[in-house]
Every structure is written in C-alpha cells, then in structure tokens.
C-alpha atoms as a PDB file:
ATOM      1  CA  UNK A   1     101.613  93.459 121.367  1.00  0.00           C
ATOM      2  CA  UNK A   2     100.006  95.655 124.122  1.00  0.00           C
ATOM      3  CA  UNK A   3     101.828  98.763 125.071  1.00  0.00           C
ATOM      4  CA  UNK A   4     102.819  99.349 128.834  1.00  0.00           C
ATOM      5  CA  UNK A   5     101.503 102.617 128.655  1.00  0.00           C
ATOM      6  CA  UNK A   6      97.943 103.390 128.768  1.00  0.00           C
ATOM      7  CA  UNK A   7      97.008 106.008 126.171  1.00  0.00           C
ATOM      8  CA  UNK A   8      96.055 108.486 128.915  1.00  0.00           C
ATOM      9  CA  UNK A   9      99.419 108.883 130.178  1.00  0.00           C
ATOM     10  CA  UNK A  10     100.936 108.597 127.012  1.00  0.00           C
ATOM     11  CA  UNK A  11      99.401 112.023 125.553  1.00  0.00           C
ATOM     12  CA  UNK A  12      99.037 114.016 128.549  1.00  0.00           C
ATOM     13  CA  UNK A  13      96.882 117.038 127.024  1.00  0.00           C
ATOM     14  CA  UNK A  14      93.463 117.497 126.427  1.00  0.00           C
ATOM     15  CA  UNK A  15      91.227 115.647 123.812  1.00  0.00           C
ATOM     16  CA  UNK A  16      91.431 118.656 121.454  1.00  0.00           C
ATOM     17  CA  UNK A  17      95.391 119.002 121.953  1.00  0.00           C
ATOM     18  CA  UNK A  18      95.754 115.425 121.030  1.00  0.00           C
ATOM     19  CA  UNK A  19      93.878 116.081 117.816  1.00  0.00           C
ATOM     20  CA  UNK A  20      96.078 118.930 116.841  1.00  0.00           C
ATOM     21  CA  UNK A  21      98.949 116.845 117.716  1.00  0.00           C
ATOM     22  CA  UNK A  22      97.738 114.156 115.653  1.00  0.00           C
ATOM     23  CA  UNK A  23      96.713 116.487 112.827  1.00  0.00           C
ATOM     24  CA  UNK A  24     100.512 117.827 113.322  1.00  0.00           C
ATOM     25  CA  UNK A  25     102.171 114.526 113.009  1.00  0.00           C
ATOM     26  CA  UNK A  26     100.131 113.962 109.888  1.00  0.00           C
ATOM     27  CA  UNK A  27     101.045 116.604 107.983  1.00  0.00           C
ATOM     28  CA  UNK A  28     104.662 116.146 109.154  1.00  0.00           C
ATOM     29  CA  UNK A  29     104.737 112.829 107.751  1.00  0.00           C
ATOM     30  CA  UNK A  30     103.755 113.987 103.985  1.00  0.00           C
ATOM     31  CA  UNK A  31     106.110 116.956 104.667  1.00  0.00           C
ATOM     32  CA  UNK A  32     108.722 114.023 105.050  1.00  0.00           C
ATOM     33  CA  UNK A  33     107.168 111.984 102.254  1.00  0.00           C
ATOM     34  CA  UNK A  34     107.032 114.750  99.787  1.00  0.00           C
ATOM     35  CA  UNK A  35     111.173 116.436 100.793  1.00  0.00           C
ATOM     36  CA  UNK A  36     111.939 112.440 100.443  1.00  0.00           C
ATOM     37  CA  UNK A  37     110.391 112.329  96.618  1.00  0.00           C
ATOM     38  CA  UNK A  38     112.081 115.753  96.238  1.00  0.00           C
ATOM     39  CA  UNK A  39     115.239 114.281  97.152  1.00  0.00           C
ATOM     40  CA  UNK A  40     115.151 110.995  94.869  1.00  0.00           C
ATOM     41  CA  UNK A  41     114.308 113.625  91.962  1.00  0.00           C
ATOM     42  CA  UNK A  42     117.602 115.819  92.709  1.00  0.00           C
ATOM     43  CA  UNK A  43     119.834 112.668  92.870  1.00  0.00           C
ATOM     44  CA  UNK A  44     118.154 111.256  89.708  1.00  0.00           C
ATOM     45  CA  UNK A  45     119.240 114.788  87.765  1.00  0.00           C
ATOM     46  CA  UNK A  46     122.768 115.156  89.249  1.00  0.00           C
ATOM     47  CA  UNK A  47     123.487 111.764  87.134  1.00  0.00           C
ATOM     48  CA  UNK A  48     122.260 113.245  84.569  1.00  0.00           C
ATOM     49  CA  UNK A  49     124.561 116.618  85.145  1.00  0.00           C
ATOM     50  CA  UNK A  50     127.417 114.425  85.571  1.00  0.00           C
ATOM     51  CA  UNK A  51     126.954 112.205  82.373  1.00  0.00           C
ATOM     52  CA  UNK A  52     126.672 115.131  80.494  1.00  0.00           C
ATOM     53  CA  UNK A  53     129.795 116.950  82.178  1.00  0.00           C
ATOM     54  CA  UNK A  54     131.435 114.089  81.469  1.00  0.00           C
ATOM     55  CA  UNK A  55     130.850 114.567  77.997  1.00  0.00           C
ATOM     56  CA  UNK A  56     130.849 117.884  77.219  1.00  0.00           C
ATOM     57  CA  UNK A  57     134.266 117.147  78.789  1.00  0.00           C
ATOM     58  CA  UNK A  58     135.298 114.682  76.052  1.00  0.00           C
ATOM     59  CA  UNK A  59     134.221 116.747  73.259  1.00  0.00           C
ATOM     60  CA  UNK A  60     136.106 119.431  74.459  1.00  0.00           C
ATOM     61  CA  UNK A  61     139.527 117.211  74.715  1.00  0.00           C
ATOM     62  CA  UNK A  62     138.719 116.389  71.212  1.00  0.00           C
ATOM     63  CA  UNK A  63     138.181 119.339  69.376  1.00  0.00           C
ATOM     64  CA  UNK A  64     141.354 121.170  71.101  1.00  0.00           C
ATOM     65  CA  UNK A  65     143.863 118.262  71.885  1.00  0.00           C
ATOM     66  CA  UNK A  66     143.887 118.884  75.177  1.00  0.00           C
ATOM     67  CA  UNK A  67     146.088 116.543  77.217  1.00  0.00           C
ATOM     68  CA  UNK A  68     144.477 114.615  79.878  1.00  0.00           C
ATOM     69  CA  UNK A  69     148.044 114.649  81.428  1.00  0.00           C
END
C-alpha cells in the first residue's frame, strides 16, 4: 500500500536530522525491547516470591497452630 504522504513532507528536516532521528528511533526500540524482557523477568520471579510466601506461610501455621480463623 502506497502512503499519501511523500517522504519529503513526512520528515521535514535535513538529510542528516533524519538520520539521527532514525538512529533515535532505533535505539528507542531496543530500549523498549530490552525494559519489555526486563519486565517478563520481574513477573516470572514475583510467582516465584508468592509460591514461596505462600509456603513459608504454611509452615509457619504448622509449627505454631496458628488459626487461619
């Protein structure tokens, strides 16, 4: 599909700008790519914090008698 705009008037700057811009862009995408991998990694440990809350939880009732109630 052909865009409406021609790529002159869609990056009004200079030659050199629109590299930078470009060059910008780039790195902002594996900025996004890399805080997204982050992300996965963070969720993936706080089921692992919470399985072993959870248990730590249950040993705890056991060895005391504590009451869930």
């Amino acid at each position: 599909m052909r865009s409406r705009f021609r790529r002159s008037s869609f990056w009004p700057c200079s030659g050199g700008a629109r590299e930078r811009l470009r060059e910008q862009v780039a790195k902002l995408k594996e900025l996004r790519k890399e805080d997204q991998d982050e992300l996965s990694r963070l969720r993936a440990d706080i089921n692992a914090l919470v399985r072993v809350v959870n248990q730590s939880t249950l040993e705890h009732r056991q060895l005391y008698g504590v009451d869930s109630n």
